[in-house]
N, C-alpha and C. Protein backbone atom coordinates (compact mmCIF):
# COMPACT_ATOMS: atom_id res chain seq x y z
N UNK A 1 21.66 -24.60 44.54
CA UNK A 1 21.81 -23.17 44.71
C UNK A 1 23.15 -22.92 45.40
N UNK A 2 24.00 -22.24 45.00
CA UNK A 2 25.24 -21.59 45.39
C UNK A 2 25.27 -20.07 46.47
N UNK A 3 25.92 -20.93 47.23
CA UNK A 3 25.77 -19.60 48.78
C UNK A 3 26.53 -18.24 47.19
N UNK A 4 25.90 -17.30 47.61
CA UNK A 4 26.98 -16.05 46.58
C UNK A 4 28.04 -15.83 47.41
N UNK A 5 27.87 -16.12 49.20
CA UNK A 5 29.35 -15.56 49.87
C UNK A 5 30.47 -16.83 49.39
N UNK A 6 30.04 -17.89 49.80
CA UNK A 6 31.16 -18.83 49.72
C UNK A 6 31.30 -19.52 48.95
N UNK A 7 29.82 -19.86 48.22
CA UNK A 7 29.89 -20.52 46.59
C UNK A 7 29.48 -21.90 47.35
N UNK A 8 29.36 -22.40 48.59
CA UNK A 8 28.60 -24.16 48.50
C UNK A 8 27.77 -24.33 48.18
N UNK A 9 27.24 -25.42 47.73
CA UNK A 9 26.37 -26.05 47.39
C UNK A 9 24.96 -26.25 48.09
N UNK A 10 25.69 -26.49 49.16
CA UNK A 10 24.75 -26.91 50.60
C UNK A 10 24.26 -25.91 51.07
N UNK A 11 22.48 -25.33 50.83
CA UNK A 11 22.01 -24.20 51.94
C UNK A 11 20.63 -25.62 52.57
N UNK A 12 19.74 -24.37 53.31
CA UNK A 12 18.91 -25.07 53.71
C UNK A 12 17.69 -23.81 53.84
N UNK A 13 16.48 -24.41 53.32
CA UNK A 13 15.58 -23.06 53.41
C UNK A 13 14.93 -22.92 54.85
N UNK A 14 14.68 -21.59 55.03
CA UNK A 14 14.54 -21.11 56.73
C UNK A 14 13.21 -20.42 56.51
N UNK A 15 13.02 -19.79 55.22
CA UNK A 15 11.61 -19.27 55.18
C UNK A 15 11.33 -19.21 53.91
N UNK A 16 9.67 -19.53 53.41
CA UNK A 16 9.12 -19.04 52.18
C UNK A 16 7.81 -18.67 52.20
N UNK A 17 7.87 -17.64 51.35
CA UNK A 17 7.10 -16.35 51.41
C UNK A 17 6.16 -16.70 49.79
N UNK A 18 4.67 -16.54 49.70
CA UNK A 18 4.46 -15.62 48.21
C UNK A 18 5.07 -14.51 48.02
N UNK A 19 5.23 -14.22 46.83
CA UNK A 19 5.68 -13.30 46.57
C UNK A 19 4.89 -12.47 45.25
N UNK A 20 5.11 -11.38 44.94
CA UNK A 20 4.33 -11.15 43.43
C UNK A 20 3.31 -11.31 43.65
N UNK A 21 2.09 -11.27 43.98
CA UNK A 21 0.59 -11.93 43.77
C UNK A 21 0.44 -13.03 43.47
N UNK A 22 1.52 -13.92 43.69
CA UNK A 22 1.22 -15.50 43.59
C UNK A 22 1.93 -16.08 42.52
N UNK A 23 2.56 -15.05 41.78
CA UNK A 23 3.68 -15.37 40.98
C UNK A 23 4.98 -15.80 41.23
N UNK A 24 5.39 -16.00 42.42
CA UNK A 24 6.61 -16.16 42.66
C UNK A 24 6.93 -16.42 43.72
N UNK A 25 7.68 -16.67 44.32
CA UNK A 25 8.15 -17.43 45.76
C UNK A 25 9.40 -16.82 46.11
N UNK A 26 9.29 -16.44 47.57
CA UNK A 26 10.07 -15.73 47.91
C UNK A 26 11.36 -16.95 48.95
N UNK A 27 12.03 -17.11 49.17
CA UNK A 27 12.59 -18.17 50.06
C UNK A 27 13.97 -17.91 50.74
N UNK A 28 14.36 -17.62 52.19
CA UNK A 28 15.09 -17.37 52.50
C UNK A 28 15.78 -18.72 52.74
N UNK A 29 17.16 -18.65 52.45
CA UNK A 29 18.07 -19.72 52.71
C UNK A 29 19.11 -19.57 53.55
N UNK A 30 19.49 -20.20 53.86
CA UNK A 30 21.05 -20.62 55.68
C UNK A 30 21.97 -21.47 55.08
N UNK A 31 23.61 -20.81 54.56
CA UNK A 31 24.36 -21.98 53.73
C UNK A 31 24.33 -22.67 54.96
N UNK A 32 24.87 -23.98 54.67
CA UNK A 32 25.69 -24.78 55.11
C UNK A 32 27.04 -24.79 56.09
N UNK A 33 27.85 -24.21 55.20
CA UNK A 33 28.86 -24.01 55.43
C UNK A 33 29.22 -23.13 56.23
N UNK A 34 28.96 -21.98 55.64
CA UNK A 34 29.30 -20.36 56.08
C UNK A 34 28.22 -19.88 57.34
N UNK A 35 27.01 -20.15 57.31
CA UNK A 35 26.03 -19.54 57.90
C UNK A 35 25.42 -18.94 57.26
N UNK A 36 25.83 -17.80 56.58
CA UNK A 36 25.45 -16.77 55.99
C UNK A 36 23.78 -16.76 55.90
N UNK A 37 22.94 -16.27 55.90
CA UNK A 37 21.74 -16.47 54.81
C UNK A 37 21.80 -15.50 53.36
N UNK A 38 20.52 -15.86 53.09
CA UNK A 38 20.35 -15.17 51.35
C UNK A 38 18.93 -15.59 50.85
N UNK A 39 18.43 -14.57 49.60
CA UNK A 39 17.27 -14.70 49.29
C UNK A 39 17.47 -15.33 47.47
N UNK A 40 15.99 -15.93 47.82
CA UNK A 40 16.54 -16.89 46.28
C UNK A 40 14.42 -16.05 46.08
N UNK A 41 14.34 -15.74 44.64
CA UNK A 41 13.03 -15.99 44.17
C UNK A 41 12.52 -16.83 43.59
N UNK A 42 12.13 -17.57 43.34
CA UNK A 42 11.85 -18.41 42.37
C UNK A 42 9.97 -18.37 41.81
N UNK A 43 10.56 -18.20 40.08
CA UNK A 43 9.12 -17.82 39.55
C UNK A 43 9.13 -19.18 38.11
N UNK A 44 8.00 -19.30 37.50
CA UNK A 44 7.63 -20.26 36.62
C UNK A 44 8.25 -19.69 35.26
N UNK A 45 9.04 -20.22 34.60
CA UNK A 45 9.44 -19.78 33.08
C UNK A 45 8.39 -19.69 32.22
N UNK A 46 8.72 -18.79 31.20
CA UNK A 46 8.25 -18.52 30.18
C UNK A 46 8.63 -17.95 29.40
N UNK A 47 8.64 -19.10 28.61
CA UNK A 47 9.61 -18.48 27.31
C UNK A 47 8.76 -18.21 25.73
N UNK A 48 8.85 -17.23 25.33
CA UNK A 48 8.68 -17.02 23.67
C UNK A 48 9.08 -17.46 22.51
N UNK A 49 8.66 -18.02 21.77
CA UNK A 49 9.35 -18.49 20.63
C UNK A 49 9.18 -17.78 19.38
N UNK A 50 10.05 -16.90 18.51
CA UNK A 50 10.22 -15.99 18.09
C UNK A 50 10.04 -17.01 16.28
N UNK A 51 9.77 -16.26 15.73
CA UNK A 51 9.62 -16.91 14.38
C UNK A 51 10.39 -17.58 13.47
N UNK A 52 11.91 -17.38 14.26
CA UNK A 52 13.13 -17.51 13.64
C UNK A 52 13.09 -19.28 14.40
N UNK A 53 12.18 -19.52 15.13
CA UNK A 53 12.50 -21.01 15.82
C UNK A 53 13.43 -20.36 17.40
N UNK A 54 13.75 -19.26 17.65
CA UNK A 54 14.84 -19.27 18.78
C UNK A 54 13.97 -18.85 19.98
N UNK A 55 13.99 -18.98 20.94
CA UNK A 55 13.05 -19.07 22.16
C UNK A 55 13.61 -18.52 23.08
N UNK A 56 13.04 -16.99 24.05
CA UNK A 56 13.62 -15.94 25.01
C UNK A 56 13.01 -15.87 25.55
N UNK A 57 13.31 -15.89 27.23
CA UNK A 57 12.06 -15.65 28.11
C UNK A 57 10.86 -14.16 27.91
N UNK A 58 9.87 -14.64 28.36
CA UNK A 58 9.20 -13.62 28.17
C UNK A 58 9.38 -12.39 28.84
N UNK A 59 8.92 -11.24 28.19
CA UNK A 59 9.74 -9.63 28.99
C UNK A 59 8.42 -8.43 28.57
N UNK A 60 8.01 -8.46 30.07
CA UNK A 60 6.82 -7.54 30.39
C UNK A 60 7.52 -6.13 29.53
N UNK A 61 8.73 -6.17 30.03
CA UNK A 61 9.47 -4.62 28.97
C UNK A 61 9.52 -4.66 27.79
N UNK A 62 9.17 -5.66 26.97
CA UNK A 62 9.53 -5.84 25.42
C UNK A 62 8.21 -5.45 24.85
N UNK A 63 7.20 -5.86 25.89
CA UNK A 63 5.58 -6.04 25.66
C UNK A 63 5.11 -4.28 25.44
N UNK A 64 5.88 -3.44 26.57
CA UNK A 64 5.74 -2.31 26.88
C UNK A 64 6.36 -0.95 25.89
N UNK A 65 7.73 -1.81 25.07
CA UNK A 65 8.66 -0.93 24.53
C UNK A 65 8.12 -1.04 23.42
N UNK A 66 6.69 -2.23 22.82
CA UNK A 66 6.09 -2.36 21.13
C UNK A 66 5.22 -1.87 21.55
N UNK A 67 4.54 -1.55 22.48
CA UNK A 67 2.94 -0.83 22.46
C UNK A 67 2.98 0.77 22.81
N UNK A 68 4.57 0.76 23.17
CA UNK A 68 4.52 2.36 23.68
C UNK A 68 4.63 3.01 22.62
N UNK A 69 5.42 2.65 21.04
CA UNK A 69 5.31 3.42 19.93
C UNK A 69 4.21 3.65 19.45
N UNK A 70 3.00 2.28 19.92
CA UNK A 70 1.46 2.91 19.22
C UNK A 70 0.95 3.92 20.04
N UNK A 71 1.37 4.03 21.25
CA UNK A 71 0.68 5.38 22.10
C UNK A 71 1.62 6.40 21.89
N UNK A 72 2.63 6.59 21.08
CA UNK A 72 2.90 7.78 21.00
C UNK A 72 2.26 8.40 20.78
N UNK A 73 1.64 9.93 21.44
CA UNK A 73 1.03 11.19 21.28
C UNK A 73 -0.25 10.82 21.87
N UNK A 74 -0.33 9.79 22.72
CA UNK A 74 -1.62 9.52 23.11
C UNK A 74 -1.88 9.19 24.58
N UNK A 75 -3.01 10.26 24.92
CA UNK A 75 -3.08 10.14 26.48
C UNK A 75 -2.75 8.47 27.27
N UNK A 76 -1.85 8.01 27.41
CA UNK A 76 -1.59 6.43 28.09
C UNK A 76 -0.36 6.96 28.76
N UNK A 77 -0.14 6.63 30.05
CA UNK A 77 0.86 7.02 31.25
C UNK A 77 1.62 5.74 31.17
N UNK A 78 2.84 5.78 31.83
CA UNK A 78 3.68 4.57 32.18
C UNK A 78 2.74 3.59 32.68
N UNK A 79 2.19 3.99 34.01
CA UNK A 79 1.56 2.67 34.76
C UNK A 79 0.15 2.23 34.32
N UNK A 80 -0.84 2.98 32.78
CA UNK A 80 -1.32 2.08 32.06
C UNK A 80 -0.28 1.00 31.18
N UNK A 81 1.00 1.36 30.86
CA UNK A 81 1.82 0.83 30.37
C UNK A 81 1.83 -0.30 31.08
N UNK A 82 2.28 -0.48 32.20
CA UNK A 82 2.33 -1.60 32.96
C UNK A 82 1.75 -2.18 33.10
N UNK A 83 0.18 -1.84 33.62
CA UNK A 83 -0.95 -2.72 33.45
C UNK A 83 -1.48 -3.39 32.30
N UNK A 84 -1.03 -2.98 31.52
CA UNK A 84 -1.32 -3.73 30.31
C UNK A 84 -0.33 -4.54 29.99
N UNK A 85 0.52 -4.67 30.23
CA UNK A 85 1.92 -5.55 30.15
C UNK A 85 0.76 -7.00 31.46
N UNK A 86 0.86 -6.59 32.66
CA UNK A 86 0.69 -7.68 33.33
C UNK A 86 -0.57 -8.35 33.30
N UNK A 87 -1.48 -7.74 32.58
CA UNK A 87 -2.53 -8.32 32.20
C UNK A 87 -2.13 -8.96 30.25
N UNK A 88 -1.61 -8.90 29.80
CA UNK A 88 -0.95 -10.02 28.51
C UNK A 88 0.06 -10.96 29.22
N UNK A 89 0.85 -10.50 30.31
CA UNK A 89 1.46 -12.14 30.67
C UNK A 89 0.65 -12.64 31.62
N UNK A 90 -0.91 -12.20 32.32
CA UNK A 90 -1.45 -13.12 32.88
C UNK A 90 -2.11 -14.11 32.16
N UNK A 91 -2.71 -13.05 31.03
CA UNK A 91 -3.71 -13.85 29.63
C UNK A 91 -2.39 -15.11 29.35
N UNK A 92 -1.69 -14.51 28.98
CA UNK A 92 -0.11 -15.93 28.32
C UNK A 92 -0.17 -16.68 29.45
N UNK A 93 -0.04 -16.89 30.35
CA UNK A 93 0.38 -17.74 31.69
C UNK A 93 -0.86 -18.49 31.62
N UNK A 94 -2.45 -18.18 31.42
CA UNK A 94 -3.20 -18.81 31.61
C UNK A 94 -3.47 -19.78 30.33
N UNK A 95 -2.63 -19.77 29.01
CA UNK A 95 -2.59 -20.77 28.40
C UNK A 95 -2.30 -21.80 28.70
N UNK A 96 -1.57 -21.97 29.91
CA UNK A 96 -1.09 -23.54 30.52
C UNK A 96 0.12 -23.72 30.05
N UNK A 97 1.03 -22.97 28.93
CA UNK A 97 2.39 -23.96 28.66
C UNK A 97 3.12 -23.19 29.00
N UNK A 98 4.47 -23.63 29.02
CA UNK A 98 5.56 -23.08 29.53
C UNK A 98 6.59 -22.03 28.12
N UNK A 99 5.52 -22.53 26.90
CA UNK A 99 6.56 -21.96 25.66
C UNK A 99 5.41 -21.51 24.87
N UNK A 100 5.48 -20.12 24.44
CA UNK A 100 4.31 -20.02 23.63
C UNK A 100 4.95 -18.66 22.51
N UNK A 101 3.81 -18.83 21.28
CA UNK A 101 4.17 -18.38 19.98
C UNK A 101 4.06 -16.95 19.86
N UNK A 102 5.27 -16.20 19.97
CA UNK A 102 5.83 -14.69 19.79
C UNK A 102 3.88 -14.17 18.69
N UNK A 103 3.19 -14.78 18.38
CA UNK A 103 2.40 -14.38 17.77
C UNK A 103 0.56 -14.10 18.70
N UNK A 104 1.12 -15.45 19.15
CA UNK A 104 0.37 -15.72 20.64
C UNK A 104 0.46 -14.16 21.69
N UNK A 105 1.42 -13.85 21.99
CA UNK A 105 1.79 -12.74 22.76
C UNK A 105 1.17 -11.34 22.05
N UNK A 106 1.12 -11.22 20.71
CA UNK A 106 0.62 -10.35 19.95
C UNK A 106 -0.94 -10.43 19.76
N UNK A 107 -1.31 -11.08 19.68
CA UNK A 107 -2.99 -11.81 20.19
C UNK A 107 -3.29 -11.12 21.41
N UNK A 108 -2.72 -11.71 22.37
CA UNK A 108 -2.71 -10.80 24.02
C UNK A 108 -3.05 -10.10 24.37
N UNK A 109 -2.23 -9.19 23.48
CA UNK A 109 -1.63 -7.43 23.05
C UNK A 109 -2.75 -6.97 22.55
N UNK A 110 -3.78 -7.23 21.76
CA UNK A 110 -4.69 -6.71 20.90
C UNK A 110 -5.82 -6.37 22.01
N UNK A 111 -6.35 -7.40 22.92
CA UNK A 111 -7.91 -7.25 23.79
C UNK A 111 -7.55 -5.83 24.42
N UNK A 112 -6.25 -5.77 25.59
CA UNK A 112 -6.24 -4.98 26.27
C UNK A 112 -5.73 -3.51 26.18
N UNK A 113 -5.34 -3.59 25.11
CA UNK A 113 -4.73 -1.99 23.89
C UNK A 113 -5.93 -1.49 23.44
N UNK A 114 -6.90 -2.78 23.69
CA UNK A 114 -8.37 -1.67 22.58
C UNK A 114 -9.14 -1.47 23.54
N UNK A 115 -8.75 -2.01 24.59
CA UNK A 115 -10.00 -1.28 25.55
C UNK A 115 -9.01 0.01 26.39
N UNK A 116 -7.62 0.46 26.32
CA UNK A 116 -6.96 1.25 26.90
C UNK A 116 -6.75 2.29 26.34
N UNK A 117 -6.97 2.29 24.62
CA UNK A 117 -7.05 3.60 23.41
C UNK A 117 -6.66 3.01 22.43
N UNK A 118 -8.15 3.29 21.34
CA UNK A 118 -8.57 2.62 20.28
C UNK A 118 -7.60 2.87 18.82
N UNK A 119 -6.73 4.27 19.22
CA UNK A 119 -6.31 4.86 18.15
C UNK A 119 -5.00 3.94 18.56
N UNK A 120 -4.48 3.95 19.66
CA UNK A 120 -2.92 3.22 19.40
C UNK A 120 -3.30 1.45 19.31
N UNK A 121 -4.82 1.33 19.50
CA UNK A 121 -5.01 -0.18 19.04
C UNK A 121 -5.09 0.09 17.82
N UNK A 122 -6.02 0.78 16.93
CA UNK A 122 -5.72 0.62 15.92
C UNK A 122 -3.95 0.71 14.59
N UNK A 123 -3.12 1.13 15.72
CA UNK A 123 -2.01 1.54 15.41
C UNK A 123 -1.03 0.23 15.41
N UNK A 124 -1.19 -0.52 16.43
CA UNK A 124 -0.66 -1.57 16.88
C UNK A 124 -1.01 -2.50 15.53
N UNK A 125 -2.72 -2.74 15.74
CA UNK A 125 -2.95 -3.87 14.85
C UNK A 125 -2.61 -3.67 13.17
N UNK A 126 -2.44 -2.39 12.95
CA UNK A 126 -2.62 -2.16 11.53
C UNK A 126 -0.78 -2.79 10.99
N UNK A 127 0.26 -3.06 11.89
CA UNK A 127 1.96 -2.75 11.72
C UNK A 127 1.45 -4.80 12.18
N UNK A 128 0.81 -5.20 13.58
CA UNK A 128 0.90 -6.95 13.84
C UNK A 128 -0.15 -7.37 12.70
N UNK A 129 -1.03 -6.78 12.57
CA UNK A 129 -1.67 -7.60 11.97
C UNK A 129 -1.58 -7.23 9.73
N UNK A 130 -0.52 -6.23 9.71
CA UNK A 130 -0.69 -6.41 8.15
C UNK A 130 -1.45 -5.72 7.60
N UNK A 131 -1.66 -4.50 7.92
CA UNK A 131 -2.84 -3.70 7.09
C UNK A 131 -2.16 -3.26 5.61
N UNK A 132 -3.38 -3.54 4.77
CA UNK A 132 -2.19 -3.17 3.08
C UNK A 132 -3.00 -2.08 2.27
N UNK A 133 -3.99 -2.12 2.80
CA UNK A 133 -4.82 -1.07 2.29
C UNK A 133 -5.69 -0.01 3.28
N UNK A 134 -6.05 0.99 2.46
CA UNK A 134 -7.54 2.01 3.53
C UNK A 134 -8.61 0.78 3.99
N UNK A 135 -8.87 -0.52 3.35
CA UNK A 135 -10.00 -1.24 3.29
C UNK A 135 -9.97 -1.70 4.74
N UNK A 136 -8.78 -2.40 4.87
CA UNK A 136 -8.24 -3.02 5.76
C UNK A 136 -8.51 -1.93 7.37
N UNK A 137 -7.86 -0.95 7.20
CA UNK A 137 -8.32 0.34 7.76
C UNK A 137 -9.70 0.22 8.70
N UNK A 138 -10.35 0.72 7.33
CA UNK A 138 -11.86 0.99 7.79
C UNK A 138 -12.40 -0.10 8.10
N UNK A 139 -12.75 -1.19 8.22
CA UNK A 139 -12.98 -2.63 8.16
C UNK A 139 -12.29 -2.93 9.73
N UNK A 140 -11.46 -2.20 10.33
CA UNK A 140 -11.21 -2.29 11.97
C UNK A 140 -11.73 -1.22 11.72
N UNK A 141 -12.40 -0.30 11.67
CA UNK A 141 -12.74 0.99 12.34
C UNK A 141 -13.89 0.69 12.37
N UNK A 142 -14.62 0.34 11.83
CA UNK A 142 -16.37 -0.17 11.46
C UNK A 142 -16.37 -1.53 12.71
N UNK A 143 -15.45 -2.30 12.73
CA UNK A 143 -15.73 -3.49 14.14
C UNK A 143 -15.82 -2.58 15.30
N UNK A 144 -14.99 -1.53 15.22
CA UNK A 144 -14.73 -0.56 16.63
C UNK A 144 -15.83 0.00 16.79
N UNK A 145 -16.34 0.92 16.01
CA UNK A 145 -17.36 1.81 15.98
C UNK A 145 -18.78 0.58 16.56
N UNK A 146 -18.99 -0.75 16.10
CA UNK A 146 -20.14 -1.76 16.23
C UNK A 146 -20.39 -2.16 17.50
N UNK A 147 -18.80 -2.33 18.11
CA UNK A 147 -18.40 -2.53 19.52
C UNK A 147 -18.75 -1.46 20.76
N UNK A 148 -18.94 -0.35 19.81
CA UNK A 148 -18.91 0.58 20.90
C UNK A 148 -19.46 2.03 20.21
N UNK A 149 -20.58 1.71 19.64
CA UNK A 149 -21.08 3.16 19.39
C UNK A 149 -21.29 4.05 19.63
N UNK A 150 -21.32 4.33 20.74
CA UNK A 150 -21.69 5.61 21.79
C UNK A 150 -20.29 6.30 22.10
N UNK A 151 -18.86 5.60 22.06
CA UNK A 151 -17.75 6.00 22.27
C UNK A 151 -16.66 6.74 21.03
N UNK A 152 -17.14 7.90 20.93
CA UNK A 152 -15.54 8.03 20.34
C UNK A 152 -14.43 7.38 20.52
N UNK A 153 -13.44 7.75 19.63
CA UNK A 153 -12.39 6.71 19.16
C UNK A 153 -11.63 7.12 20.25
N UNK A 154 -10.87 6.39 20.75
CA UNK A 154 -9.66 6.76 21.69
C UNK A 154 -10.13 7.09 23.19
N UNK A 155 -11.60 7.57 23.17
CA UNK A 155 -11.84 7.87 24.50
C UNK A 155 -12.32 6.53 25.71
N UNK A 156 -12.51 6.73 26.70
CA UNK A 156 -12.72 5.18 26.76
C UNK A 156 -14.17 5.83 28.11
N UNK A 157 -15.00 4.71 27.61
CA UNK A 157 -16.17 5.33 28.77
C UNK A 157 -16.01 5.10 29.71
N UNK A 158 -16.73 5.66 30.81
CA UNK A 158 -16.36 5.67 32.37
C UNK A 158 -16.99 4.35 32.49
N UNK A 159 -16.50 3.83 33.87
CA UNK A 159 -17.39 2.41 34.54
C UNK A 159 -18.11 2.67 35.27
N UNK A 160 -18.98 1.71 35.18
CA UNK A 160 -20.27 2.29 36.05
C UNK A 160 -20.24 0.66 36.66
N UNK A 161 -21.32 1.11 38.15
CA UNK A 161 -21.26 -0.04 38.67
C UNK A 161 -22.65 -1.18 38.80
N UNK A 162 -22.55 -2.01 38.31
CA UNK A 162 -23.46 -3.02 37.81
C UNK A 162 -24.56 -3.49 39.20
């Protein structure tokens, strides 16, 4: 690690912190040289591998900027946005690898979009998953409806406590 004031080589860590909910490590460092201190984070990679074979770390915003076109016009706020982002890179993280399939991530994407509004899940899956016909259509609308009969589409029932 490179002091940013003086550029050595040589620090030494003075404190580390969790950080993130356990995602990440917080660690204060003391160059060497200079004195200076500085903060370093350090979190676990994860990278995507895109279909083309080319591999980009993973991006809670990329997750957020493909699911926000299926909620267009549909009651979902930014910070369901978010929550649903950090619940698909917890689901991804708990696969165990460090590299996983841009398709994998779209898998993810599907559990927690249909329990957050059924219409931009169904919106999502019909563009990831290939819908070519009405059949295709109704055939997710009939699993939805089986899943959850009592619920209109899009609405999501209250929780009750067990």
């Amino acid at each position: 690690m490179h002091c940013p004031y003086c550029r050595n080589t040589d620090s030494r860590v003075v404190d580390s912190r969790v950080a993130d909910d356990g995602s990440a490590i917080r660690r204060r460092r003391q160059c060497g040289e200079c004195g200076r201190r500085f903060t370093t984070v350090e979190t676990a990679s994860l990278s995507v591998i895109k279909r083309s074979g080319v591999a980009e770390p993973f991006s809670r915003s990329k997750v957020i900027s493909g699911v926000r076109k299926a909620c267009q016009g549909r009651p979902v706020t930014d910070d369901d946005l978010a929550v649903l982002a950090q619940e698909v890179e917890e689901a991804v993280r708990l696969s165990g690898t460090a590299e996983i399939d841009a398709h994998q991530v779209g898998l993810a994407i599907l559990g927690p979009l249909q329990k957050l509004d059924q219409v931009a899940f169904l919106r999502f899956a019909s563009v990831y998953q290939g819908f070519e016909s009405l059949e295709d259509f109704e055939a997710s609308i009939a699993k939805l409806r089986a899943e959850s009969p009592d619920t209109p589409m899009g609405i999501q029932r209250p929780l009750t406590a067990d």
